[in-house]
C-alpha atoms as a PDB file:
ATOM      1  CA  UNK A   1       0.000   0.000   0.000  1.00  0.00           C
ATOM      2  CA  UNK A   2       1.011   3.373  -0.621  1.00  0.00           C
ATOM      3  CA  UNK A   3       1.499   5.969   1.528  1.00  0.00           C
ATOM      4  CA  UNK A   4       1.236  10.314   1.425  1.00  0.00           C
ATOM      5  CA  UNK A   5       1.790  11.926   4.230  1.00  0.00           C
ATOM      6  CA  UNK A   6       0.802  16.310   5.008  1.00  0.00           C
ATOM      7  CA  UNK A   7       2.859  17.404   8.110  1.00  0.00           C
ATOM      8  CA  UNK A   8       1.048  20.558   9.657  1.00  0.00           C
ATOM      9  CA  UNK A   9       3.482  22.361  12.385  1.00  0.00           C
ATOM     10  CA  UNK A  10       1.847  25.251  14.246  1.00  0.00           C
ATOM     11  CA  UNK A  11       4.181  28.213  16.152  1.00  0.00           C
ATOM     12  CA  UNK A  12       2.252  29.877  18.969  1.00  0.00           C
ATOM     13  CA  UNK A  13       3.199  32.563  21.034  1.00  0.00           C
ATOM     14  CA  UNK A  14       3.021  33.100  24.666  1.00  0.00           C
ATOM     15  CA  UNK A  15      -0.408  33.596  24.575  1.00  0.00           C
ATOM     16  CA  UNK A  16      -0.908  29.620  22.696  1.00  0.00           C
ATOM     17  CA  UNK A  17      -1.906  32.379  20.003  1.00  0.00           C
ATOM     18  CA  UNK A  18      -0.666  31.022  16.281  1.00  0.00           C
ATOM     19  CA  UNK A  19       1.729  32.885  14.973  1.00  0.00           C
ATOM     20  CA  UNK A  20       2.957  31.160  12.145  1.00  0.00           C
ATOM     21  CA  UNK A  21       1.434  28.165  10.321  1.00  0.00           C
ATOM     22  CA  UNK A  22       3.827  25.871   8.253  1.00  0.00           C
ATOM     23  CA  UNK A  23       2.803  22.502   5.446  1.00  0.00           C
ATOM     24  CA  UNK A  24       4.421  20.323   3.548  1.00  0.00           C
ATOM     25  CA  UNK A  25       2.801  17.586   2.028  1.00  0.00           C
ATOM     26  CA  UNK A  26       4.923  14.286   0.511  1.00  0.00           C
ATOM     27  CA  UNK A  27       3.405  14.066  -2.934  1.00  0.00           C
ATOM     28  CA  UNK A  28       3.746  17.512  -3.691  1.00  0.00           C
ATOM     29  CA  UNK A  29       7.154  16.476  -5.469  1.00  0.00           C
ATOM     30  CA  UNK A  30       9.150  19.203  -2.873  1.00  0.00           C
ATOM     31  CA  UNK A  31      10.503  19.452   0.330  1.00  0.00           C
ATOM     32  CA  UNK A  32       9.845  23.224   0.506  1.00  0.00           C
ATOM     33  CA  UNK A  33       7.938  23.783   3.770  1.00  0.00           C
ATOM     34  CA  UNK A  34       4.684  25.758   2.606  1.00  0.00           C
ATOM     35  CA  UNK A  35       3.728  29.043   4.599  1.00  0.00           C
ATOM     36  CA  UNK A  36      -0.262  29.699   5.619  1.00  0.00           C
ATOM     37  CA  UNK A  37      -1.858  32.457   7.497  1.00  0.00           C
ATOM     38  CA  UNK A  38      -5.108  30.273   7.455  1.00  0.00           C
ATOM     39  CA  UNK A  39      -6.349  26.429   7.863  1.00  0.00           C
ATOM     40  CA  UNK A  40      -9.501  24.334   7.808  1.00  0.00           C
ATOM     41  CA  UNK A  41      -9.207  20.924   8.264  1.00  0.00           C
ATOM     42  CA  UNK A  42     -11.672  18.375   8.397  1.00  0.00           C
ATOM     43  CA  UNK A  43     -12.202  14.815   9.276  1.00  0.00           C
ATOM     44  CA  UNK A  44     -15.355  12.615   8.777  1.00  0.00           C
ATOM     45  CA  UNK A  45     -15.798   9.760  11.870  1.00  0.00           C
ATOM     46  CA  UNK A  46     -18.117   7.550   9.799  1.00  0.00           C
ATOM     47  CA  UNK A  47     -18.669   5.392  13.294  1.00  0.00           C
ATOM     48  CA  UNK A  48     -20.176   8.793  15.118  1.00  0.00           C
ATOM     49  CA  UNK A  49     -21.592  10.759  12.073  1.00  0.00           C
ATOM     50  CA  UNK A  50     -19.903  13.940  13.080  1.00  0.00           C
ATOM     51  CA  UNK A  51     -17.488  15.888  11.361  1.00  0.00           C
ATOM     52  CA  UNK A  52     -14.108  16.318  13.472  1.00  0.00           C
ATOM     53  CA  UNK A  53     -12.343  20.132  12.285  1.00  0.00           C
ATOM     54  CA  UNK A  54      -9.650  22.097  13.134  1.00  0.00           C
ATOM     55  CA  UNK A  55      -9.696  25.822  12.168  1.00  0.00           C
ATOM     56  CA  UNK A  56      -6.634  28.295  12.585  1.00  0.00           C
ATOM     57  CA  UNK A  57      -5.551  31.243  11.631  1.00  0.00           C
ATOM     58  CA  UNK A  58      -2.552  33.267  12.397  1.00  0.00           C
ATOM     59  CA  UNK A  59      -2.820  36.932  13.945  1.00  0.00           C
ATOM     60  CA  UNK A  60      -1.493  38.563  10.721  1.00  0.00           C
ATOM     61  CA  UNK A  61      -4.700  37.095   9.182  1.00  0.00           C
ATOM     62  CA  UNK A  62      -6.533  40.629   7.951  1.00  0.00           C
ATOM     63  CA  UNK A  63     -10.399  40.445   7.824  1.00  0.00           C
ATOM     64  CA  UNK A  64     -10.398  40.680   4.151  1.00  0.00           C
ATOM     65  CA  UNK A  65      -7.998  37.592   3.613  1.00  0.00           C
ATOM     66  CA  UNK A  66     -10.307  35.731   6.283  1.00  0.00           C
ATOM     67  CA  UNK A  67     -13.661  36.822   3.828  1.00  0.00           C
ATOM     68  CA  UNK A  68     -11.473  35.665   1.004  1.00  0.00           C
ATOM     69  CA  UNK A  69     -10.592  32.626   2.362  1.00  0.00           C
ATOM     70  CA  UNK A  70     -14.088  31.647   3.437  1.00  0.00           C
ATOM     71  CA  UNK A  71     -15.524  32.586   0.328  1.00  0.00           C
ATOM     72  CA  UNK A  72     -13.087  30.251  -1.279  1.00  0.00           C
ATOM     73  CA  UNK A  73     -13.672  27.192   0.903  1.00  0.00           C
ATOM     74  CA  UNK A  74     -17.455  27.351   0.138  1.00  0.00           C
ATOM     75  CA  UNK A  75     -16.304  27.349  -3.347  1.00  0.00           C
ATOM     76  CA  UNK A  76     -14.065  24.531  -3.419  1.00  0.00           C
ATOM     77  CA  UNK A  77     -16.632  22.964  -1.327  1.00  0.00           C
ATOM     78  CA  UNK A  78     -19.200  23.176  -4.081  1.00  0.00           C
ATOM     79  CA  UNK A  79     -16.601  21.807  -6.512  1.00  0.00           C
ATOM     80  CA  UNK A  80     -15.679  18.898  -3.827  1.00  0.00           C
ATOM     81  CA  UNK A  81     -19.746  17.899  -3.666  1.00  0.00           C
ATOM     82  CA  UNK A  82     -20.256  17.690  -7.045  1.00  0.00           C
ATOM     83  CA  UNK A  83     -17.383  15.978  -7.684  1.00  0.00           C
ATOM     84  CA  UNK A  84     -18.531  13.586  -5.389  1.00  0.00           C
ATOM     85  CA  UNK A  85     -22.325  13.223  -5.263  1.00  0.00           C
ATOM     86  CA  UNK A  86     -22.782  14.164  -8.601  1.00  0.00           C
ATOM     87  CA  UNK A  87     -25.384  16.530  -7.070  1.00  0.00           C
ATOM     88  CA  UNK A  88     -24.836  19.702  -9.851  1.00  0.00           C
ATOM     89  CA  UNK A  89     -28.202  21.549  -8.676  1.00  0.00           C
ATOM     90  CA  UNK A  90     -26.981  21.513  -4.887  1.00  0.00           C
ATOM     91  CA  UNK A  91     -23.427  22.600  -5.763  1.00  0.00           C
ATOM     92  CA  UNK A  92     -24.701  25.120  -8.140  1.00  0.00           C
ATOM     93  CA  UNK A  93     -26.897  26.813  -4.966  1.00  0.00           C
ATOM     94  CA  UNK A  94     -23.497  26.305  -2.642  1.00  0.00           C
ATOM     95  CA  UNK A  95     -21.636  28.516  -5.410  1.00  0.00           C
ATOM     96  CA  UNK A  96     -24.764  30.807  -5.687  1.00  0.00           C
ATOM     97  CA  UNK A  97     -24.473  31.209  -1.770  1.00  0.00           C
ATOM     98  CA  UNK A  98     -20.792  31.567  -1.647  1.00  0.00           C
ATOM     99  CA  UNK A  99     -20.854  34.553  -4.655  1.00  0.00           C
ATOM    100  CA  UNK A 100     -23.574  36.556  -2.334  1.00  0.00           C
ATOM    101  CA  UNK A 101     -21.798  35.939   0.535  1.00  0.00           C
ATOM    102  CA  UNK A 102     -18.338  37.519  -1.021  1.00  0.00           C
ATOM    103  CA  UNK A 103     -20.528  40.260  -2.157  1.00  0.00           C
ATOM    104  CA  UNK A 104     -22.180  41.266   0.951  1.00  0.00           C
ATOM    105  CA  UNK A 105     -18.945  40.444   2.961  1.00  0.00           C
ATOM    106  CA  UNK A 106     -17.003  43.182   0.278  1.00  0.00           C
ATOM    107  CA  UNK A 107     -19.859  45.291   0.707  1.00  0.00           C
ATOM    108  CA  UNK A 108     -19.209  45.338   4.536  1.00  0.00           C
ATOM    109  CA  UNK A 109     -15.337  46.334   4.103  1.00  0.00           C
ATOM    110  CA  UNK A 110     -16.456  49.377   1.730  1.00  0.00           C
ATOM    111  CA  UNK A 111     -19.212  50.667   4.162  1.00  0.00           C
ATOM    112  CA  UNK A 112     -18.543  48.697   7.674  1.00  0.00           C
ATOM    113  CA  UNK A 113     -21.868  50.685   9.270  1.00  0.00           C
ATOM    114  CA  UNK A 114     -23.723  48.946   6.164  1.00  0.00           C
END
């Protein structure tokens, strides 16, 4: 059996704050240690029915790389559904949610009182 392995190594300052987030990932094809300011990892325990996560960011994260970075996962989420259910109506209304979400979450950074 073959084996891939993604090592995840988290700094955190005094405060067990993350400060840095660092990846690297065997079958990338390099040993270059990858730099994040944001992660979102899930697991799914098929015994309990519940979805296991991990969600990090570091403090240099700004609020419009975090609405960025949402709106993206919601995306790719959408992609990874269809992809696997074959479900094209349901990941068509994820992406439909995910485009009005950016837009009100860009409409918030332009006018914050809006």
């Amino acid at each position: 059996m073959q084996k891939s392995s993604i090592q995840i190594d988290i700094h955190l300052d005094e405060k067990k704050m993350p400060e840095q987030i660092n990846w690297s990932a065997s079958e990338t094809g390099s040993d270059k240690v990858q730099r994040a300011k944001a992660m979102c990892l899930g697991f799914w325990d098929g015994m309990e029915k519940n979805t296991l996560k991990i969600d990090l960011w570091t403090k240099d994260m700004m609020v419009d790389e975090m609405g960025d970075f949402v709106y993206q996962m919601f995306f790719t989420l959408a992609e990874t559904f269809q992809k696997a259910t074959g479900q094209n109506e349901l990941s068509e209304e994820i992406k439909t949610f995910a485009g009005n979400f950016d837009k009100k979450f860009k409409s918030k950074l332009v006018n914050p009182a809006g």
